[in-house]
C-alpha atoms as a PDB file:
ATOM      1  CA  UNK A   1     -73.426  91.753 -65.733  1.00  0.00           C
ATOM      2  CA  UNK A   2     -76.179  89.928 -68.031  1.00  0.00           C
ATOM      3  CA  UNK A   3     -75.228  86.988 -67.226  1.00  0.00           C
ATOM      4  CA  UNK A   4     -75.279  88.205 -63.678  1.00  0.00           C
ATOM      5  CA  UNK A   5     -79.031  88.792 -64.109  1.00  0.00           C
ATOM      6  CA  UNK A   6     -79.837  85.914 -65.869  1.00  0.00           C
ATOM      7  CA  UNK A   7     -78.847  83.992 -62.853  1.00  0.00           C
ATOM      8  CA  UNK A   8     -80.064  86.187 -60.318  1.00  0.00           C
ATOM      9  CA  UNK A   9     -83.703  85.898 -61.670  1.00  0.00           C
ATOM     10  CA  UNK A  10     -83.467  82.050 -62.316  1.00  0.00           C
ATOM     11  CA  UNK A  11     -83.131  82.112 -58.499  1.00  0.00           C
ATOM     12  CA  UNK A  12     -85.314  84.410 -58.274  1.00  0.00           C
ATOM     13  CA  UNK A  13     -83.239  86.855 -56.225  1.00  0.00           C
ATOM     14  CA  UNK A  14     -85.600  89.778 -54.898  1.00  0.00           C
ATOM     15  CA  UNK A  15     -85.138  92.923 -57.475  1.00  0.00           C
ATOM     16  CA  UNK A  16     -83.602  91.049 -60.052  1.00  0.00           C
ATOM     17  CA  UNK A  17     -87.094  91.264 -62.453  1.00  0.00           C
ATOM     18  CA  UNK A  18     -87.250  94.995 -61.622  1.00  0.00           C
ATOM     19  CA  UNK A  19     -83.549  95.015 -62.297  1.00  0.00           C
ATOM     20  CA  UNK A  20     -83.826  94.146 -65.885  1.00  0.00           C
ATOM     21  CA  UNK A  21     -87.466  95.906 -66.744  1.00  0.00           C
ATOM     22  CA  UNK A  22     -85.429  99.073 -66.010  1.00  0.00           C
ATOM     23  CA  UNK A  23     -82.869  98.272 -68.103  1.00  0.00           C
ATOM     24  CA  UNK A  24     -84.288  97.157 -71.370  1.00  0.00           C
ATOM     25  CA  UNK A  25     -88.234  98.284 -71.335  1.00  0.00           C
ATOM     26  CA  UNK A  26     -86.926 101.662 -72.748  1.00  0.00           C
ATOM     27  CA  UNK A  27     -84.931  99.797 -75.924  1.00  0.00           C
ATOM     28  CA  UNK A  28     -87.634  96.769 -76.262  1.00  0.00           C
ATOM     29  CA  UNK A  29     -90.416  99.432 -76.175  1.00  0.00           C
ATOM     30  CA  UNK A  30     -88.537 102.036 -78.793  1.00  0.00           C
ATOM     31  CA  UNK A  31     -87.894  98.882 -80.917  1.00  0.00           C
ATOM     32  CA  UNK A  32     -91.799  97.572 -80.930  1.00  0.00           C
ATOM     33  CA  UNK A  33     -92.706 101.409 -81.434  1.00  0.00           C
ATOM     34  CA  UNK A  34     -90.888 101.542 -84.629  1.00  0.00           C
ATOM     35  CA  UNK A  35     -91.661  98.272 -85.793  1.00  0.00           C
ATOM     36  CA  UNK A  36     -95.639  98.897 -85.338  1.00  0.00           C
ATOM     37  CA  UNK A  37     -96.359 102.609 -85.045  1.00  0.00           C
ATOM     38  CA  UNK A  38     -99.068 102.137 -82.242  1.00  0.00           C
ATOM     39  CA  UNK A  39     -98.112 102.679 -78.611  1.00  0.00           C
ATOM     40  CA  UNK A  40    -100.763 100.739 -77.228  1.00  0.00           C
ATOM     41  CA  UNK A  41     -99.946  97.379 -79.096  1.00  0.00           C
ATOM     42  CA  UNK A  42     -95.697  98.545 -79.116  1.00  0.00           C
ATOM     43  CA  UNK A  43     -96.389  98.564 -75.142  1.00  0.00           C
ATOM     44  CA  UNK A  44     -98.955  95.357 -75.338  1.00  0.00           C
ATOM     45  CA  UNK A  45     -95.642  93.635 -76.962  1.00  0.00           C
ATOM     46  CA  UNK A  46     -93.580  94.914 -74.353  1.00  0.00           C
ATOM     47  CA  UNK A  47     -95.279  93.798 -71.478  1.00  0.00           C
ATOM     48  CA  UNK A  48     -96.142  90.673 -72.958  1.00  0.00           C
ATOM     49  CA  UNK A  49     -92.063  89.944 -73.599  1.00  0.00           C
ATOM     50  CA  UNK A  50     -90.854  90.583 -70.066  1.00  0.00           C
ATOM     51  CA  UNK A  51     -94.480  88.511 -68.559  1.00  0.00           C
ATOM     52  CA  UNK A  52     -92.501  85.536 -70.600  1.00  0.00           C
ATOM     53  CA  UNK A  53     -89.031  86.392 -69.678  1.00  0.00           C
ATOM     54  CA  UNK A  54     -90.701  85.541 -65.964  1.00  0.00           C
ATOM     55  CA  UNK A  55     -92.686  83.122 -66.494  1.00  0.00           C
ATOM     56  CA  UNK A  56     -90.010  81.018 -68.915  1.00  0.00           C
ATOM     57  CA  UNK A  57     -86.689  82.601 -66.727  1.00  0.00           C
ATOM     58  CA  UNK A  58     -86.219  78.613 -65.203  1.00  0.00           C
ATOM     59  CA  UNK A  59     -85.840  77.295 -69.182  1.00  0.00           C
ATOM     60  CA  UNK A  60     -84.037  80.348 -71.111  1.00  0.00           C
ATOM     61  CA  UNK A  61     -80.522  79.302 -71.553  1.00  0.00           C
ATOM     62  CA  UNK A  62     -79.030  82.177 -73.297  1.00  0.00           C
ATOM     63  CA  UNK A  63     -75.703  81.985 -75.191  1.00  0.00           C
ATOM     64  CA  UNK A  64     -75.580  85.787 -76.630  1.00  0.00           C
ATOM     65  CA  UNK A  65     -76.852  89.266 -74.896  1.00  0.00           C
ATOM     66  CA  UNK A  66     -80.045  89.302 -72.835  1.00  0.00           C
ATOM     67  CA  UNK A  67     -80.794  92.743 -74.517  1.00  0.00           C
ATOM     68  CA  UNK A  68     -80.028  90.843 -78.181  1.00  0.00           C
ATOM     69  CA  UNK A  69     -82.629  88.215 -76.938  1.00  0.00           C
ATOM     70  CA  UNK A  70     -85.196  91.013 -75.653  1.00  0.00           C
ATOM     71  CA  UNK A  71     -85.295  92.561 -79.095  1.00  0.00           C
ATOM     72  CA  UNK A  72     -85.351  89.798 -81.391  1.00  0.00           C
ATOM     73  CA  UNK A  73     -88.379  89.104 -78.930  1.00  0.00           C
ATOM     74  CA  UNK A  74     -89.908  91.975 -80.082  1.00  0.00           C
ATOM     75  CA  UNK A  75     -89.455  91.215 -84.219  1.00  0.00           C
ATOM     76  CA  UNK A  76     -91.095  87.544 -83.789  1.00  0.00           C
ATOM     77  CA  UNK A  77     -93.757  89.018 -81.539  1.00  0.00           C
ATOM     78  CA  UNK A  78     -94.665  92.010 -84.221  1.00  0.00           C
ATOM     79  CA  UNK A  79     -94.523  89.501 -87.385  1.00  0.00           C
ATOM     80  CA  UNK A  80     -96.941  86.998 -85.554  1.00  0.00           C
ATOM     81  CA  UNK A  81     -98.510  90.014 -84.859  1.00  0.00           C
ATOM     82  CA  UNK A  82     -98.727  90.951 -88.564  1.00  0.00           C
ATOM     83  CA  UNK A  83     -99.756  87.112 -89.881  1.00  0.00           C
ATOM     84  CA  UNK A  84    -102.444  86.255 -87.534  1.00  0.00           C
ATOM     85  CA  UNK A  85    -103.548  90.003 -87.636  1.00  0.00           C
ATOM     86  CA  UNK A  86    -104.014  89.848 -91.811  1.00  0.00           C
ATOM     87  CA  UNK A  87    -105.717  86.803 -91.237  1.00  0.00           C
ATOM     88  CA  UNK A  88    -108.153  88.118 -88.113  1.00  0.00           C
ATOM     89  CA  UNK A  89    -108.875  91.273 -89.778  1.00  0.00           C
ATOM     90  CA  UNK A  90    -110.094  88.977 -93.215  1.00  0.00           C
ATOM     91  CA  UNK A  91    -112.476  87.319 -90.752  1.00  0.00           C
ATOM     92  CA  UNK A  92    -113.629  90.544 -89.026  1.00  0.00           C
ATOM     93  CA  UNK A  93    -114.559  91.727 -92.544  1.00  0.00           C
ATOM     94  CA  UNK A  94    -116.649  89.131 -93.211  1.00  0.00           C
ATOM     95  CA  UNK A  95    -118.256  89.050 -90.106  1.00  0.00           C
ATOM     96  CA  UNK A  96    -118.909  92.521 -90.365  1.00  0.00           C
ATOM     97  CA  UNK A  97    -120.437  92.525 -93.615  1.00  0.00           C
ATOM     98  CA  UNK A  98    -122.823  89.539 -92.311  1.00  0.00           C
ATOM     99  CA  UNK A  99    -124.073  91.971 -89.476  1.00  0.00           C
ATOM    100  CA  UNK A 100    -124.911  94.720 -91.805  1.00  0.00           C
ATOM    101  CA  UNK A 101    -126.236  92.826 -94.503  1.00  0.00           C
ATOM    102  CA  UNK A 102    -128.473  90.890 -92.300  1.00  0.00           C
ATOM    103  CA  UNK A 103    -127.157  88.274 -93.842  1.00  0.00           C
ATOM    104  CA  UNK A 104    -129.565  85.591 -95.803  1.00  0.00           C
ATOM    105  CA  UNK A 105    -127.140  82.684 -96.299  1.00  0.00           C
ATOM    106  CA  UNK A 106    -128.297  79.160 -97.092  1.00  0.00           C
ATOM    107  CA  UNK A 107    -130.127  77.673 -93.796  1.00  0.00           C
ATOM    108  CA  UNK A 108    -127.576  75.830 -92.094  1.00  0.00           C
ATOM    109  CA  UNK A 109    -125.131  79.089 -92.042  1.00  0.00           C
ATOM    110  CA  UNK A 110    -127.850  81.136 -90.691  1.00  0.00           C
ATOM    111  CA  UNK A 111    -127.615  79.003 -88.186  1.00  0.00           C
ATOM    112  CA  UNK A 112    -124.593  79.035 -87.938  1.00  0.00           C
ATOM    113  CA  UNK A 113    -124.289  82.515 -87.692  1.00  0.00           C
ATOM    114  CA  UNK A 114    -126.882  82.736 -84.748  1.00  0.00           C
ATOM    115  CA  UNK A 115    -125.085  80.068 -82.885  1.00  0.00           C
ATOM    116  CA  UNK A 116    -122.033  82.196 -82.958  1.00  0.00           C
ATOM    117  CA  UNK A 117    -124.013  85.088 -81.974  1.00  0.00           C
ATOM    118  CA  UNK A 118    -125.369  83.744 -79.309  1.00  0.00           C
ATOM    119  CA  UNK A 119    -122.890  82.617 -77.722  1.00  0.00           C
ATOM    120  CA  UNK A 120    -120.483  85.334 -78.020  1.00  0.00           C
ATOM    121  CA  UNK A 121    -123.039  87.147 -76.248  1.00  0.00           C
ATOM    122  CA  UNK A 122    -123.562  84.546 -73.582  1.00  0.00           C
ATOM    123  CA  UNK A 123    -119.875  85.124 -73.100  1.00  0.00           C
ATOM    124  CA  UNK A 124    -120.263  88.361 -72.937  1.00  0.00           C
ATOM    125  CA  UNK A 125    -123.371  88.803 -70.731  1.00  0.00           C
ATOM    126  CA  UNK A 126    -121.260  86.635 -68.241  1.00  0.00           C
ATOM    127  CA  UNK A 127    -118.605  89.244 -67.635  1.00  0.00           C
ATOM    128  CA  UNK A 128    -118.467  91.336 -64.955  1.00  0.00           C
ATOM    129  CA  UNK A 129    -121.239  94.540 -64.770  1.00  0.00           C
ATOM    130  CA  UNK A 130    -118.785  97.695 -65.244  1.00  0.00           C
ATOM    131  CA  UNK A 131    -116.848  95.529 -67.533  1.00  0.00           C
ATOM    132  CA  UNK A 132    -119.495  94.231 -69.897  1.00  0.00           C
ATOM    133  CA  UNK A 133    -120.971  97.311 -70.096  1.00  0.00           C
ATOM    134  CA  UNK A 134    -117.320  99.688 -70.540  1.00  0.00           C
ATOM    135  CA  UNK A 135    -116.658  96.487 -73.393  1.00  0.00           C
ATOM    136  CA  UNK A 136    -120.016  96.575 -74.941  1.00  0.00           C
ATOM    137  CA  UNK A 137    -119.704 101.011 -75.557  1.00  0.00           C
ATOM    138  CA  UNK A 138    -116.343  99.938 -76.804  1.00  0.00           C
ATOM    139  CA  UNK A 139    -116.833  97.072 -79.167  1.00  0.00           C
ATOM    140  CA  UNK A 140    -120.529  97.729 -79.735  1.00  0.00           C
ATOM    141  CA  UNK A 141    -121.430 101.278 -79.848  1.00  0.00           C
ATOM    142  CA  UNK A 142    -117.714 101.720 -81.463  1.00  0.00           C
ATOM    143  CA  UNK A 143    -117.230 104.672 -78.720  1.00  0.00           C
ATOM    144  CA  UNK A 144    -113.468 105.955 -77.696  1.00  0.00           C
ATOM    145  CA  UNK A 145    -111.981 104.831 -74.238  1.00  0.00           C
ATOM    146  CA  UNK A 146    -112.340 108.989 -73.774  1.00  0.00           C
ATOM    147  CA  UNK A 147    -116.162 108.970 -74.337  1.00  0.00           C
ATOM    148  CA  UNK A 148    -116.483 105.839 -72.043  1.00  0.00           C
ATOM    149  CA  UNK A 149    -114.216 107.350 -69.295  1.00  0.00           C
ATOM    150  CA  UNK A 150    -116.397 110.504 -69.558  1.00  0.00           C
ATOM    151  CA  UNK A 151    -119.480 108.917 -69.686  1.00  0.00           C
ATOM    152  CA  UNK A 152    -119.022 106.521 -67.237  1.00  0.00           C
ATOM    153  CA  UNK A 153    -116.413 109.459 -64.806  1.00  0.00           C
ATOM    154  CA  UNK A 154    -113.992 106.765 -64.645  1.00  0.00           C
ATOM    155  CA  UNK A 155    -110.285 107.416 -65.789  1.00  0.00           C
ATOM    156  CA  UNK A 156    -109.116 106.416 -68.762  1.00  0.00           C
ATOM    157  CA  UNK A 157    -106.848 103.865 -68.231  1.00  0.00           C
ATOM    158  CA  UNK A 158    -109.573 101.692 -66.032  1.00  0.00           C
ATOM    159  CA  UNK A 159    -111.245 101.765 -69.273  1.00  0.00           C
ATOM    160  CA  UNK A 160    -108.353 100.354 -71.058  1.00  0.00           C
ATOM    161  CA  UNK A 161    -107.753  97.626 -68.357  1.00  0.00           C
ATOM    162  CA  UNK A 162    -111.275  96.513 -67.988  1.00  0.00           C
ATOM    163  CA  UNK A 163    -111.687  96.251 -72.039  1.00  0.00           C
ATOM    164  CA  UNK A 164    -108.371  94.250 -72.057  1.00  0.00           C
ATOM    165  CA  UNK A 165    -109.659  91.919 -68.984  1.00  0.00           C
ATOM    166  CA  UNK A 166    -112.669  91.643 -71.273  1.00  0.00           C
ATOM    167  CA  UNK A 167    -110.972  90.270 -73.942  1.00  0.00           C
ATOM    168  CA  UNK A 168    -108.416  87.791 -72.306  1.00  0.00           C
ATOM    169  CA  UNK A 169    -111.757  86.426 -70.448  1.00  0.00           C
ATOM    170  CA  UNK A 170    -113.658  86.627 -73.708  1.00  0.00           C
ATOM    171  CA  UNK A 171    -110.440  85.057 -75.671  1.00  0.00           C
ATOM    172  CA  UNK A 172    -110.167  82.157 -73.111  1.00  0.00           C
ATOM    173  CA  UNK A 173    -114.123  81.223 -72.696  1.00  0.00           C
ATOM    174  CA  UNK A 174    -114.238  81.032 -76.878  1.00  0.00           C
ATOM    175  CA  UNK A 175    -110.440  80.714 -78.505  1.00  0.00           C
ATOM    176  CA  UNK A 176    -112.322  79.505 -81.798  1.00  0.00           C
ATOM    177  CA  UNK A 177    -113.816  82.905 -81.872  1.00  0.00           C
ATOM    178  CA  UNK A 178    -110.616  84.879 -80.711  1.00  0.00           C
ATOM    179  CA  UNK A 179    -110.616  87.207 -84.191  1.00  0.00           C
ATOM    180  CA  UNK A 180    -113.784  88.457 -83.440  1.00  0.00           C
ATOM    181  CA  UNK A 181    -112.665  89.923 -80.204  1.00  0.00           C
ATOM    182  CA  UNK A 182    -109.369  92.073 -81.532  1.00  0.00           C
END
């Protein structure tokens, strides 16, 4: 039957996609919940797994168990979660701390530190109205996606898709800056 479906979307037979999210989103989705304990990034993972089972379905050449390959998705994608996050969250730290402080660094990082500032929010000024400004109560004012929704009467999950538009646009106009954005 795997196999089956492995063939059927290589030739990308109508339903066959469909076909397998049905099958395995439940288990790949369980899996990434235990592994991170956050349904929002356990369903980020999951999405993201079957976008590249589509978009990679003409190179996979599977020798074992589609659902074996599905979930041992989900373990690499939650350790590179884990490294690069540990890493990110060291930067966001000190980033942080530079906001509050003011920061008074030596010359050429004060410069430094406006360039960056400046344009992240060039970036950001050239998003979208609704979205820079559900993004900017998000990331800036540090309000909930519930506040925003309320504030703004727009459901909740709009505010969830137009901050996570924000941030792939954000992540591919400045991917030297992409830890600032998480």
């Amino acid at each position: 039957m795997e196999k089956d479906l492995l063939l059927a979307l290589k030739e990308n037979e109508p339903g066959t996609m469909e076909a397998i999210f049905q099958e395995y989103w439940e288990d790949v989705f369980s899996l990434a919940m235990s592994k991170t304990g956050n349904s929002i990034l356990a369903g980020e993972i999951t999405q993201d797994i079957f976008v590249s089972l589509w978009e990679n379905r003409h190179r996979i050449n599977l020798t074992g168990q589609l659902k074996h390959y599905l979930l041992g998705s989900v373990k690499f994608r939650v350790i590179n979660y884990y490294k690069s996050n540990t890493v990110i969250q060291a930067h966001q730290q000190k980033f942080s701390m530079l906001l509050e402080s003011g920061y008074e660094g030596a010359a050429d990082e004060q410069l430094l530190y406006r360039e960056l500032s400046s344009e992240i929010e060039c970036a950001i000024s050239a998003l979208p109205d609704r979205m820079r400004a559900i993004f900017s109560k998000s990331r800036k004012e540090g309000k909930s996606n519930r506040e925003i929704a309320a504030e703004m009467k727009i459901s909740v999950q709009t505010v969830k898709n137009q901050t996570s538009s924000a941030l792939k646009i954000l992540k591919e106009k400045l991917p030297h800056l992409t830890c600032f954005f998480l």
